[in-house]
N, C-alpha and C. Protein backbone atom coordinates (compact mmCIF):
# COMPACT_ATOMS: atom_id res chain seq x y z
N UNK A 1 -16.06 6.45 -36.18
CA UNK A 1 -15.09 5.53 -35.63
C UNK A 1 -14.96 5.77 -34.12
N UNK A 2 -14.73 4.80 -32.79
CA UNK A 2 -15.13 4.68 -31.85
C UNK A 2 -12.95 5.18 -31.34
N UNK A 3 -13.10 6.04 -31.04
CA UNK A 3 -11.80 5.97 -30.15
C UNK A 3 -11.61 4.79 -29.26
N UNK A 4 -10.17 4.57 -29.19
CA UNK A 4 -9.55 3.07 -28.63
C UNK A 4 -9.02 3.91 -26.87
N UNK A 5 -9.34 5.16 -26.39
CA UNK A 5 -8.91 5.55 -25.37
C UNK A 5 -10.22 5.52 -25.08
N UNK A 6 -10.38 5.70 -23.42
CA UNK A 6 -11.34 6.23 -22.81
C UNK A 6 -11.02 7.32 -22.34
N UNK A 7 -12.52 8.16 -22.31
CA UNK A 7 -11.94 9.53 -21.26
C UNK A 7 -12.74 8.65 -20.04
N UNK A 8 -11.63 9.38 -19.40
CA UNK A 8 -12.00 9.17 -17.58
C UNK A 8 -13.23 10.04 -17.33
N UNK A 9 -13.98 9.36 -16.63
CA UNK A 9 -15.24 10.35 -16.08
C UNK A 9 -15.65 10.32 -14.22
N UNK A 10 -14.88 11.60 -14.43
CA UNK A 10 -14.76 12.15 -12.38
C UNK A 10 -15.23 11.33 -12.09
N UNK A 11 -16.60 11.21 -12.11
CA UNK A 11 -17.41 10.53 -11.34
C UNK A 11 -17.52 9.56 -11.23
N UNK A 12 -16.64 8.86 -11.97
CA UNK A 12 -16.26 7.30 -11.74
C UNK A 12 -15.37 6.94 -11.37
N UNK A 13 -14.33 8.08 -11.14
CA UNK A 13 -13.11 7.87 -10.80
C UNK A 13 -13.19 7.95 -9.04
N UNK A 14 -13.88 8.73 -9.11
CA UNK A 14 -14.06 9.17 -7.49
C UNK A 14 -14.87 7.78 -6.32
N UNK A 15 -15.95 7.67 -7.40
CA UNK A 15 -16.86 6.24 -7.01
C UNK A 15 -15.68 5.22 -7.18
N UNK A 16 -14.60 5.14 -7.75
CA UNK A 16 -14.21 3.55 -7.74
C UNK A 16 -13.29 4.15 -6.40
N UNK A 17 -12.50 5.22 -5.91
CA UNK A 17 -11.88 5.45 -5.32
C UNK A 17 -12.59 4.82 -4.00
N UNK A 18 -13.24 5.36 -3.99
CA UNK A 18 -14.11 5.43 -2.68
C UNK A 18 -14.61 4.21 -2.10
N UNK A 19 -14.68 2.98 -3.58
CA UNK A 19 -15.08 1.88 -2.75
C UNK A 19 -13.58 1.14 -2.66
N UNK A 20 -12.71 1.45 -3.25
CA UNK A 20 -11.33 0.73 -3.00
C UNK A 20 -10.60 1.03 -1.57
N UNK A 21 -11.56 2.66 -1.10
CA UNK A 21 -10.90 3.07 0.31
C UNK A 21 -12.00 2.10 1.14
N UNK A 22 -12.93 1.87 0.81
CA UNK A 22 -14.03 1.47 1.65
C UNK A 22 -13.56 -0.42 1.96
N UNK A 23 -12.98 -0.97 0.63
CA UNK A 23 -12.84 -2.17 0.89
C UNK A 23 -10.92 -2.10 1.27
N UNK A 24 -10.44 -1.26 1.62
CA UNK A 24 -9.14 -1.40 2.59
C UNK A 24 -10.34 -1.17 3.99
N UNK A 25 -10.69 -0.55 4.09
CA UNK A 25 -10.98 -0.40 5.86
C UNK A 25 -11.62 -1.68 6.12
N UNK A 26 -12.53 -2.20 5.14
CA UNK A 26 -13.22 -3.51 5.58
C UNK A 26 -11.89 -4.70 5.91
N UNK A 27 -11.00 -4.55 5.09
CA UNK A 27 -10.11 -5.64 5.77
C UNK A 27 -9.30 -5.64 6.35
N UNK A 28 -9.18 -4.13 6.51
CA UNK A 28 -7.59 -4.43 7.34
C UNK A 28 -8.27 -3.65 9.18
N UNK A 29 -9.64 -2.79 9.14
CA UNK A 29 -10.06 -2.05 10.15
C UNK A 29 -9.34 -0.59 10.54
N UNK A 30 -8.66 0.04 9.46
CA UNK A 30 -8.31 0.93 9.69
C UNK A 30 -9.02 2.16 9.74
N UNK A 31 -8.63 3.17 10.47
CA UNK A 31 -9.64 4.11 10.32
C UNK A 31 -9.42 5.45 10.24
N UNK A 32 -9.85 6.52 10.32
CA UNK A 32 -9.06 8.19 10.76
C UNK A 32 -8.59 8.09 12.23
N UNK A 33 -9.43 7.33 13.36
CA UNK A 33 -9.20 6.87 14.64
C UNK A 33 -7.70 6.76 14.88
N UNK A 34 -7.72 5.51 14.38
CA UNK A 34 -6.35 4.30 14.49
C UNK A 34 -5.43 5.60 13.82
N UNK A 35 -5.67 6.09 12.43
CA UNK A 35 -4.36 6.67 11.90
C UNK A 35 -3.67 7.88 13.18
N UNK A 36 -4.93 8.16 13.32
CA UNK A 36 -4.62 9.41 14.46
C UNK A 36 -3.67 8.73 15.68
N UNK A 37 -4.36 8.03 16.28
CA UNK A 37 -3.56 6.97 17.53
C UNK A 37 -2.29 6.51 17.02
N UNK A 38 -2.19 6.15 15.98
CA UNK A 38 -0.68 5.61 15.92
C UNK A 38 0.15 6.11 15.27
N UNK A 39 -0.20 7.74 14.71
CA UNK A 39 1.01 9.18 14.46
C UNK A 39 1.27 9.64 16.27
N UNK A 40 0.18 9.68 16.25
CA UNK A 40 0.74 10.53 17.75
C UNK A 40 1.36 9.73 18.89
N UNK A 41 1.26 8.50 18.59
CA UNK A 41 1.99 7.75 19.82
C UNK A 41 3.25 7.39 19.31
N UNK A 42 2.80 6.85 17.93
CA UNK A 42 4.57 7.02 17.11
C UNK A 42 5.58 8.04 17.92
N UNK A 43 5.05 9.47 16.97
CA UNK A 43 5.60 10.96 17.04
C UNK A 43 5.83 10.58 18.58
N UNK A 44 5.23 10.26 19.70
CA UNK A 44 5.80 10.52 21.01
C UNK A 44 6.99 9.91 21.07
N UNK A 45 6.80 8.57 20.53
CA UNK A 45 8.03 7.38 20.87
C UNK A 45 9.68 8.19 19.92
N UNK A 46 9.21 8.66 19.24
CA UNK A 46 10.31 9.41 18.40
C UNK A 46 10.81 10.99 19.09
N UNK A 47 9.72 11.50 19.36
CA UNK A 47 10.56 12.49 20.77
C UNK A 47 11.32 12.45 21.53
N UNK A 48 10.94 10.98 22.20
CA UNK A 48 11.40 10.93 23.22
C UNK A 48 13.01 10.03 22.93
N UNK A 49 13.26 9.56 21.66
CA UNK A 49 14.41 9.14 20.94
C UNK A 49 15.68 9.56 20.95
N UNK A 50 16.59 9.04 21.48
CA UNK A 50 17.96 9.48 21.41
C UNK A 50 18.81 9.41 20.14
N UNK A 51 18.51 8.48 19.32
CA UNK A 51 19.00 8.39 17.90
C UNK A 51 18.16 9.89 17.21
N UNK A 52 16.90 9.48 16.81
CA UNK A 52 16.00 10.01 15.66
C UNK A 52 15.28 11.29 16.61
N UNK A 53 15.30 11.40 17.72
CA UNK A 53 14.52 12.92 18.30
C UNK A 53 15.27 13.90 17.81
N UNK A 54 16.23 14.24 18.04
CA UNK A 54 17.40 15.07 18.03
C UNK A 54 17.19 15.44 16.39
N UNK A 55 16.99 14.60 15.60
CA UNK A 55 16.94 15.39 14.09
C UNK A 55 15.35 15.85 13.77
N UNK A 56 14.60 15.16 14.74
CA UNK A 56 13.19 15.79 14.65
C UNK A 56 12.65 17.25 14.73
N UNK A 57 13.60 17.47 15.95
CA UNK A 57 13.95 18.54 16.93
C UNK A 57 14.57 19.53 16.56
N UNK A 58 15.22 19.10 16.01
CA UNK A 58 16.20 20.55 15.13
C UNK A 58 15.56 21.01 13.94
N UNK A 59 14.54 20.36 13.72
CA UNK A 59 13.30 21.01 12.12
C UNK A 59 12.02 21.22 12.57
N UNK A 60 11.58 20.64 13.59
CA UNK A 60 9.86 20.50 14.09
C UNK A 60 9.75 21.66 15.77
N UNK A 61 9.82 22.71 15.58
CA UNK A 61 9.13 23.16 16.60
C UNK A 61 7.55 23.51 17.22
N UNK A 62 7.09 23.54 15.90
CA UNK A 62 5.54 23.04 16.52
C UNK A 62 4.94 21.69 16.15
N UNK A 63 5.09 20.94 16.40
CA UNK A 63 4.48 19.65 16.28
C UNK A 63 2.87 19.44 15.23
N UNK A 64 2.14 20.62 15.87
CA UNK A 64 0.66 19.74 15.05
C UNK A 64 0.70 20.11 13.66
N UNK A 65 1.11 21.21 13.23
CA UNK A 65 1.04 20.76 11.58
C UNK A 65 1.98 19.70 10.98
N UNK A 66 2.87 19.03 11.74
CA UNK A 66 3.36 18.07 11.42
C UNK A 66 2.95 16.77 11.28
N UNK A 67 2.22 16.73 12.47
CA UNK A 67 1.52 15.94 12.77
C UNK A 67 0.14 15.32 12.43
N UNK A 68 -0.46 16.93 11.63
CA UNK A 68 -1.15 16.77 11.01
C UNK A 68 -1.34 16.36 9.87
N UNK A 69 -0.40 16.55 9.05
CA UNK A 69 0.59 16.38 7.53
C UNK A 69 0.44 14.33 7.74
N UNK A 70 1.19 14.08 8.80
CA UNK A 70 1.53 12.55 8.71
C UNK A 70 0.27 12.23 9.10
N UNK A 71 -0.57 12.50 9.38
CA UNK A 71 -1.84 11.66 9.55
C UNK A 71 -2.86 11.60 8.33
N UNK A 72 -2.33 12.85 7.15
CA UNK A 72 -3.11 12.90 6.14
C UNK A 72 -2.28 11.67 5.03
N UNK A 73 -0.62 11.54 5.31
CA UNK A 73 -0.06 10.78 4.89
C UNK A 73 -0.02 9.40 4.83
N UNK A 74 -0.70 9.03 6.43
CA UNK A 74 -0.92 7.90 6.69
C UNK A 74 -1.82 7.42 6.29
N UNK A 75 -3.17 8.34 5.89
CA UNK A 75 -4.48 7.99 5.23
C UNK A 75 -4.20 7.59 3.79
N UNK A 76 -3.59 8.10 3.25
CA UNK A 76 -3.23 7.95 1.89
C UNK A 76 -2.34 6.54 1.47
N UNK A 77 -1.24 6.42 2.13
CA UNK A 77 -0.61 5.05 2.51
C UNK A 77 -1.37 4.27 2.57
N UNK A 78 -2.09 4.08 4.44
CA UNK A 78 -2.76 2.74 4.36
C UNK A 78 -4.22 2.83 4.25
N UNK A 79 -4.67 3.51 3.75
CA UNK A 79 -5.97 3.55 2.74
C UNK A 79 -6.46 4.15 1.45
N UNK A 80 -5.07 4.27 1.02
CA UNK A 80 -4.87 5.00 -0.57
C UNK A 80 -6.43 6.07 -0.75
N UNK A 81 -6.33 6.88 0.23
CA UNK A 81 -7.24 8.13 0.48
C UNK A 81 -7.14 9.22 -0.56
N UNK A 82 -5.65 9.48 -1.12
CA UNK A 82 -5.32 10.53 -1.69
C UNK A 82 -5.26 12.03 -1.05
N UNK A 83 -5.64 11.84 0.06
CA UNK A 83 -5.49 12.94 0.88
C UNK A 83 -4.06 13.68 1.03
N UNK A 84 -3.19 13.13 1.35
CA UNK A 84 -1.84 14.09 1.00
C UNK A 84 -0.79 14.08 -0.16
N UNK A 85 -0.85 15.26 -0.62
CA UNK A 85 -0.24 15.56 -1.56
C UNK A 85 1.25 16.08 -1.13
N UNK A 86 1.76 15.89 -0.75
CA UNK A 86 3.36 16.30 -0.50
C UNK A 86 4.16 15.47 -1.19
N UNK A 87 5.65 15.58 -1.27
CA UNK A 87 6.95 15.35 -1.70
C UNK A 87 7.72 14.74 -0.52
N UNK A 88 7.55 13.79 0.59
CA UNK A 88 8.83 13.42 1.29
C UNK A 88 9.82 13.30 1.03
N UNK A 89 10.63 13.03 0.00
CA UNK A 89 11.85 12.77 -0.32
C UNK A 89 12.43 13.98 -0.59
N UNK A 90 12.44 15.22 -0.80
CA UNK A 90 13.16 16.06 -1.04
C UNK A 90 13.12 16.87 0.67
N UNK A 91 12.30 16.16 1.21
CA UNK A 91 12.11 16.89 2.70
C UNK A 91 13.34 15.92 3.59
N UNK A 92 13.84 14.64 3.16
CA UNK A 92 14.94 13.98 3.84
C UNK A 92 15.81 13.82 3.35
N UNK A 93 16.28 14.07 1.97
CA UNK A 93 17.81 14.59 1.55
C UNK A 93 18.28 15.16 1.78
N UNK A 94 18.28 16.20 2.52
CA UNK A 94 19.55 16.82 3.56
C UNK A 94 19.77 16.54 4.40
N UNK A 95 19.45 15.66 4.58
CA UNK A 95 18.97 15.04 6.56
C UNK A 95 20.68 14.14 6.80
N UNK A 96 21.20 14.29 7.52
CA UNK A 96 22.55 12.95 7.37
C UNK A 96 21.83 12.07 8.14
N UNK A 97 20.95 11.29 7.35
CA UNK A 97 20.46 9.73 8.18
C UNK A 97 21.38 8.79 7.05
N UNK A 98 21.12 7.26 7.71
CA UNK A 98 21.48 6.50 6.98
C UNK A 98 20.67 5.38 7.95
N UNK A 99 20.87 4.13 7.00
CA UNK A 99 20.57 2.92 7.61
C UNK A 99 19.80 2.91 8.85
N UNK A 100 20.86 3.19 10.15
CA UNK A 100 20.72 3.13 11.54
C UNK A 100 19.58 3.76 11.86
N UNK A 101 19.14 5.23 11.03
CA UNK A 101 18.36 6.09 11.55
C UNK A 101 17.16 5.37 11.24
N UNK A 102 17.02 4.63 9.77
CA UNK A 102 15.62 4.08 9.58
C UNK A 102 15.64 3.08 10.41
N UNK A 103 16.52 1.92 10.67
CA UNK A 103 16.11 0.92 11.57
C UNK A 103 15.26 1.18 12.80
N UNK A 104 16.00 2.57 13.45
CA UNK A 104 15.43 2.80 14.63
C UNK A 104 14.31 3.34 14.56
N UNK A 105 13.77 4.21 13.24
CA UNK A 105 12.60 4.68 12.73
C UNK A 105 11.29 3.77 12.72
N UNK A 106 11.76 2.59 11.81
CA UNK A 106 11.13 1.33 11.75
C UNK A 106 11.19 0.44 13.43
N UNK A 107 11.87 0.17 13.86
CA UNK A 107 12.05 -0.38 15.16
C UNK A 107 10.55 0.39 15.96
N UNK A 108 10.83 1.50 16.46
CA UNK A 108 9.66 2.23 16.87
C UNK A 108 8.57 2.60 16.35
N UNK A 109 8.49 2.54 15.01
CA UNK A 109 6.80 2.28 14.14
C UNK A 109 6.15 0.85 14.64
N UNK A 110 6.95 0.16 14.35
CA UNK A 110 6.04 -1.48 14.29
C UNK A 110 6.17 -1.87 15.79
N UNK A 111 6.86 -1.68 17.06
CA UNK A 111 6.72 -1.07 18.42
C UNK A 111 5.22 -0.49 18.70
N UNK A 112 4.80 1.05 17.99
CA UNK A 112 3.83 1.34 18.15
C UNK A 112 2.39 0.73 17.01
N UNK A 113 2.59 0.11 16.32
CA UNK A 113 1.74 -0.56 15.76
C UNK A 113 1.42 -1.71 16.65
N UNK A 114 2.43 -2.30 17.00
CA UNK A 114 2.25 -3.97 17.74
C UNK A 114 1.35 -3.22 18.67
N UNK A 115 1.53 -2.04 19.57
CA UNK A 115 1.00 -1.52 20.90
C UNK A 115 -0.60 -1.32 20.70
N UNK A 116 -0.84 -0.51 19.53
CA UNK A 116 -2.08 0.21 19.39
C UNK A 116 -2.93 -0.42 18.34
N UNK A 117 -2.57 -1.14 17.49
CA UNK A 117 -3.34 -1.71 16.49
C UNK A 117 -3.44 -3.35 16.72
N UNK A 118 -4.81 -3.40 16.14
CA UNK A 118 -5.24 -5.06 15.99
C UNK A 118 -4.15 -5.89 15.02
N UNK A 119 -3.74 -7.05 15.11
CA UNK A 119 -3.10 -7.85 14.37
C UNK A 119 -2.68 -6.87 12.59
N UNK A 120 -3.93 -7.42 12.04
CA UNK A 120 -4.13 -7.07 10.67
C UNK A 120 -3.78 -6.30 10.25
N UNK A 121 -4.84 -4.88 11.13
CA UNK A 121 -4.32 -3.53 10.72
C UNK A 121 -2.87 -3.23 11.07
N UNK A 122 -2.02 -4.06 12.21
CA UNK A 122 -0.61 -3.64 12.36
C UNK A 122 0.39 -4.39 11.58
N UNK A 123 0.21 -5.33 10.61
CA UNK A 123 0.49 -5.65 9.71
C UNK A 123 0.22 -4.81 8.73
N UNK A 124 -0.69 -4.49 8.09
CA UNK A 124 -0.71 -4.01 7.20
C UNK A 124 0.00 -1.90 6.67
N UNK A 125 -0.30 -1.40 8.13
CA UNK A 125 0.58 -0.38 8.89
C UNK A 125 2.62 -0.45 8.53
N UNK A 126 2.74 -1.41 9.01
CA UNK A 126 3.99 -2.14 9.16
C UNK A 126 4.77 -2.52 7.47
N UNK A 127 3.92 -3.13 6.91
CA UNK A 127 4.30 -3.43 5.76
C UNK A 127 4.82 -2.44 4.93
N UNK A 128 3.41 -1.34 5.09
CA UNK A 128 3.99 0.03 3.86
C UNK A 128 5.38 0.67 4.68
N UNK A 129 5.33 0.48 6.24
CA UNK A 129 6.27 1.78 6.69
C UNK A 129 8.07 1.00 6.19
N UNK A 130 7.97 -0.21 6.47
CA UNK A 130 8.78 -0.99 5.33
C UNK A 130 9.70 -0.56 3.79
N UNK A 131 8.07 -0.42 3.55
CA UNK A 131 8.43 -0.38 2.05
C UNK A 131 8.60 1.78 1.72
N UNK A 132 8.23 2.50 2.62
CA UNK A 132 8.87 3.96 2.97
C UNK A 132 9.82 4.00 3.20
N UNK A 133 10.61 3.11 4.27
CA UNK A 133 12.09 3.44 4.73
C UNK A 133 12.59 2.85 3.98
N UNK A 134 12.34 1.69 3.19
CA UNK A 134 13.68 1.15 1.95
C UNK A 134 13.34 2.36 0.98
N UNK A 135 12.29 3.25 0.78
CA UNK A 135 12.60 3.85 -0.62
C UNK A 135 13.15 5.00 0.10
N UNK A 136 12.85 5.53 1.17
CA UNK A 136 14.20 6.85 1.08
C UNK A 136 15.10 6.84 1.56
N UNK A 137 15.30 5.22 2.30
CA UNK A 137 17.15 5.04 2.43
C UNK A 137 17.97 4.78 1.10
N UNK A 138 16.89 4.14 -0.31
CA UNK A 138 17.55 4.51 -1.19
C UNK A 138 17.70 5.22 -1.83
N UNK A 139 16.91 6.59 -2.03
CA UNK A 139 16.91 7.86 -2.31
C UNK A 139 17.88 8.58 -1.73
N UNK A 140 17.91 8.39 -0.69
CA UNK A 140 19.06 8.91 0.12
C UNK A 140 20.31 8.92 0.02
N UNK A 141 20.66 7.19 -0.60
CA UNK A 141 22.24 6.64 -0.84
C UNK A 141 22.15 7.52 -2.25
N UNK A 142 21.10 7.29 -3.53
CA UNK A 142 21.70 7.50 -4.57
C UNK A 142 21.90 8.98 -4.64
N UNK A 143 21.00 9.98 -4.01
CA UNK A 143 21.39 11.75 -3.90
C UNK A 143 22.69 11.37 -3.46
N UNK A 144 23.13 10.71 -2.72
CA UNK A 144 25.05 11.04 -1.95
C UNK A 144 25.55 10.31 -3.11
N UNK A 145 25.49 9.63 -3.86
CA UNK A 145 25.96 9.19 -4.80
C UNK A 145 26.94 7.80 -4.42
N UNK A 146 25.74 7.25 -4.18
CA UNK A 146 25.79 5.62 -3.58
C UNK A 146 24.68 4.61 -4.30
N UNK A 147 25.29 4.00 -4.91
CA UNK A 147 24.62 2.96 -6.11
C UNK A 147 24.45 1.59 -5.25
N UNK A 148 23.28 1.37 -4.25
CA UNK A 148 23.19 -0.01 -3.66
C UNK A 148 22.52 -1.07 -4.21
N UNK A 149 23.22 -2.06 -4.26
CA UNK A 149 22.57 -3.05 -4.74
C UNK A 149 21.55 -4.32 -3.98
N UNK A 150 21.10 -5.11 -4.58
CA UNK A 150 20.09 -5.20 -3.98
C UNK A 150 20.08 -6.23 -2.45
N UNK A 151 19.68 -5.19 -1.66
CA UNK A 151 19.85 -5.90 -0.19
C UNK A 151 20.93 -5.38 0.73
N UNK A 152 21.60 -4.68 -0.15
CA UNK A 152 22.50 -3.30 0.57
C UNK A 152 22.28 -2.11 1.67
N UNK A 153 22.25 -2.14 2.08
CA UNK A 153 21.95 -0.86 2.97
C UNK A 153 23.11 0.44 2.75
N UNK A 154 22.77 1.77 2.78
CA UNK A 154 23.37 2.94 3.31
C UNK A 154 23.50 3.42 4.62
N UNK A 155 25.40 3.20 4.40
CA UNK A 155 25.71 3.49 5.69
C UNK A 155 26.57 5.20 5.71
N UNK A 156 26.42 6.25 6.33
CA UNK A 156 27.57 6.75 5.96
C UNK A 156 29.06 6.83 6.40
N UNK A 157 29.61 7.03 6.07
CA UNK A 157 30.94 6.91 6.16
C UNK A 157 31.49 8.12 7.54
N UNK A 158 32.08 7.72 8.57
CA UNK A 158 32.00 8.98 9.70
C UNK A 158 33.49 9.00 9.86
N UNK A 159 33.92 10.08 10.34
CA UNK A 159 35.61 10.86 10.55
C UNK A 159 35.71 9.23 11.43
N UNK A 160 36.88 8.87 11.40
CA UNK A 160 37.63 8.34 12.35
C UNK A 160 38.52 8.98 13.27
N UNK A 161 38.23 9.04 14.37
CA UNK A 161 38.93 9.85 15.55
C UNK A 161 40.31 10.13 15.23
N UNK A 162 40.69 11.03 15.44
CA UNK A 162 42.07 11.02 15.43
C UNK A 162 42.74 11.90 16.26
N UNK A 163 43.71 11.93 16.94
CA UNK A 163 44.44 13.08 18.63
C UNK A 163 43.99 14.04 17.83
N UNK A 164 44.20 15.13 19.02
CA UNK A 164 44.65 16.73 18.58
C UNK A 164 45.83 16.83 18.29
């Protein structure tokens, strides 16, 4: 009797990988190049940030393994590479961002996409970093224990001034 599963066989898994990475670069022109160019010009535009530097800054004192990390991340994103294996979300739940911080996050990604990338590829760049900042601004609300619904944003809630 013929089992109703297949076993997976590496070597096909790897071959289909490879042409699914091969036919993202054919359409969108992305490359190790481009990913490289638009972490590090990002990462600059975010240094140099008055909102989002300041929390960069207080966790990142050497920059290139960071930097290196998001460029293996970015391969994986926008060319489903599989190259990085990490956890982001447990790396920005302690973070007090909300809303504002991704806007400005996003604001300065698709900034440096419009700058450094062709149409397509900065579309297509743009789209996932999108669909990153809605999932750990909502990761974010529901760890604080904020149930948003859909089209909601997380804001947090800050002291209101009050005399001495």
């Amino acid at each position: 009797m013929e089992s109703r599963f297949r076993i997976e066989d590496p070597a096909g898994a790897t071959a289909r990988r490879e042409a699914a990475v091969q036919r993202l670069r054919d359409e969108t022109g992305i490359d190790e190049a481009m990913i490289d160019a638009l972490v590090e010009g990002f990462y600059a535009r975010v240094r140099d940030d008055t909102l989002i530097g300041p929390i960069f800054a207080a966790r990142i004192t050497d920059w290139a393994p960071h930097l290196a990390q998001m460029k293996l991340f970015w391969s994986s994103i926008a060319l489903s590479t599989g190259v990085y294996q990490g956890r982001p979300m447990p790396k920005h739940l302690p973070l007090a961002i909300d809303a504002r911080h991704f806007d400005r996050w996003l604001e300065l990604f698709v900034e440096t996409a419009h700058a450094l990338c062709p149409p397509v590829s900065a579309a297509h760049f743009i789209e996932r970093g999108r669909r990153i900042a809605e999932s750990l601004e909502l990761g974010i609300a529901t760890a604080s224990g904020v149930i948003l619904a859909k089209g909601e944003r997380f804001v947090r809630l800050t002291q209101p001034w009050a005399p001495d």
